[in-house]
Protein backbone atom coordinates (compact mmCIF):
# COMPACT_ATOMS: atom_id res chain seq x y z
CA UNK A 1 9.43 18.40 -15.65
CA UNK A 2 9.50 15.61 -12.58
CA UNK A 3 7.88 17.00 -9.71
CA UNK A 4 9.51 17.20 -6.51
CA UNK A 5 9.33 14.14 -4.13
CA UNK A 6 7.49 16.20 -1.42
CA UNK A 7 4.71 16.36 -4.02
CA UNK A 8 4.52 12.64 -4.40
CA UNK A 9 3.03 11.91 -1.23
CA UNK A 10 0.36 9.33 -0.97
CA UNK A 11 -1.97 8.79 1.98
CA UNK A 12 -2.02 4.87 2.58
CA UNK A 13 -5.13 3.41 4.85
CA UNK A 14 -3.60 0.34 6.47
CA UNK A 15 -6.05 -2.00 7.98
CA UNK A 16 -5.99 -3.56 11.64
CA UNK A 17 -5.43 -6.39 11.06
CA UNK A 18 -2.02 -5.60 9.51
CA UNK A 19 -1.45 -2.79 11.93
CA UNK A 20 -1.51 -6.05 14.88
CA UNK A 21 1.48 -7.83 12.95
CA UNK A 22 3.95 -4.79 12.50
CA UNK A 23 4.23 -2.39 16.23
CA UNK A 24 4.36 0.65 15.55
CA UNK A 25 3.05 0.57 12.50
CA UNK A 26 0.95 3.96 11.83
CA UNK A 27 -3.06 3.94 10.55
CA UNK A 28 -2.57 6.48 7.68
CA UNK A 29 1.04 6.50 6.89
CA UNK A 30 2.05 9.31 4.20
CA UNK A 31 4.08 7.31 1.62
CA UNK A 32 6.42 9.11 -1.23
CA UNK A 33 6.38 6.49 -4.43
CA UNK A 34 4.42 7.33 -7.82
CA UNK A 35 3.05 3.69 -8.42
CA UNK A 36 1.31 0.46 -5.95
CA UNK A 37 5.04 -1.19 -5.93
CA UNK A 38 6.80 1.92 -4.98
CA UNK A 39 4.74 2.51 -2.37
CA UNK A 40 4.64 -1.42 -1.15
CA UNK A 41 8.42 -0.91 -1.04
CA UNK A 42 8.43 2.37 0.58
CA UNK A 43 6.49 0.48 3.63
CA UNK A 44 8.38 -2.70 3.30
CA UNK A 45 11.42 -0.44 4.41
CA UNK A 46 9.75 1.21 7.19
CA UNK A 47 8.19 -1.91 8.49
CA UNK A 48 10.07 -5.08 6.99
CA UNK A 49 7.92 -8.33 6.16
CA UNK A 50 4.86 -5.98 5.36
CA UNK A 51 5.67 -6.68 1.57
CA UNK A 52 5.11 -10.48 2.00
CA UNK A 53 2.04 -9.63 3.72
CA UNK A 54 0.52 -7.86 0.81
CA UNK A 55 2.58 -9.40 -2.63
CA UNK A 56 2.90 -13.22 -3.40
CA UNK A 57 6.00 -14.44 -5.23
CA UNK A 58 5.34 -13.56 -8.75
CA UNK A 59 4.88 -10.69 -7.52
CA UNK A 60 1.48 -9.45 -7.53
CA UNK A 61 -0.93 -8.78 -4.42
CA UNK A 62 -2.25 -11.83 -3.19
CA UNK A 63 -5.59 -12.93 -3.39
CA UNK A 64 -6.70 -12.06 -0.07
CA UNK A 65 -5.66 -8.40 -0.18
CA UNK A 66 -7.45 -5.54 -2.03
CA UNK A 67 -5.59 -2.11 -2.78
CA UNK A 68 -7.90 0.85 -3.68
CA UNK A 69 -6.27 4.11 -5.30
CA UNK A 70 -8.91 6.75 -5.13
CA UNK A 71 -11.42 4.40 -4.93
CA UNK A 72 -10.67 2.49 -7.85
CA UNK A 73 -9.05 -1.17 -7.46
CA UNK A 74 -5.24 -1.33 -8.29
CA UNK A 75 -2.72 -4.03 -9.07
CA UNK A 76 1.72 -3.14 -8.40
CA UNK A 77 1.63 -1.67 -11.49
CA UNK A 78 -1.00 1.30 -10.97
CA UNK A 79 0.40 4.71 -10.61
CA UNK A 80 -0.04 6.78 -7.70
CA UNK A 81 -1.31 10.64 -8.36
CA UNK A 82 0.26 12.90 -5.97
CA UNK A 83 -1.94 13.17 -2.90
CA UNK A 84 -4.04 10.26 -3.64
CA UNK A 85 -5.47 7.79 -0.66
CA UNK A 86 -4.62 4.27 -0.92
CA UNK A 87 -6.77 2.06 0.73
CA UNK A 88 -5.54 -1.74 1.85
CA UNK A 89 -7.91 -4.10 2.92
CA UNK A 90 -8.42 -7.29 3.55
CA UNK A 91 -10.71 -9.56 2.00
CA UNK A 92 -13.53 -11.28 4.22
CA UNK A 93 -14.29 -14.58 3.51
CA UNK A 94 -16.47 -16.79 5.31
CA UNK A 95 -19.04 -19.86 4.73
């Protein structure tokens, strides 16, 4: 039996520095999608352009950007347990 959507929520942790390019964009946004690309497209139609920032063309998530599900690293394909945190950040690089 498919749960109902209202159990399907996901908590998603957006960093700063992503929060800067898209106003209005909220810190901990609660996000209804059962895998990573569900939920990229779920915030891709409440803030458009965000999916560019996070997916490259093939589409994967680019190199720079790290997606945690319950603590564990995640590619588009990972699926989201109801209630889970999803944590985007971005990488720091530096010489």
């Amino acid at each position: 039996m498919r749960s109902s959507p209202a159990d399907e929520h996901v908590t998603v942790v957006l960093p700063s520095a992503l929060m800067r390019l898209f106003p209005g964009c909220e810190r901990e946004p609660a996000i209804c999608a059962t895998s990573v690309r569900e939920m990229v497209d779920a915030l891709d139609r409440r803030w458009p352009g965000i999916r560019d920032r996070l997916c490259d063309s093939t589409p994967r998530v680019r190199l720079h950007i790290n997606i945690f599900v319950e603590g564990e690293r995640a590619a588009l394909e990972t699926p989201l347990p109801p209630g889970a945190e999803v944590v985007i950040m971005t990488a720091i690089s530096g010489g």
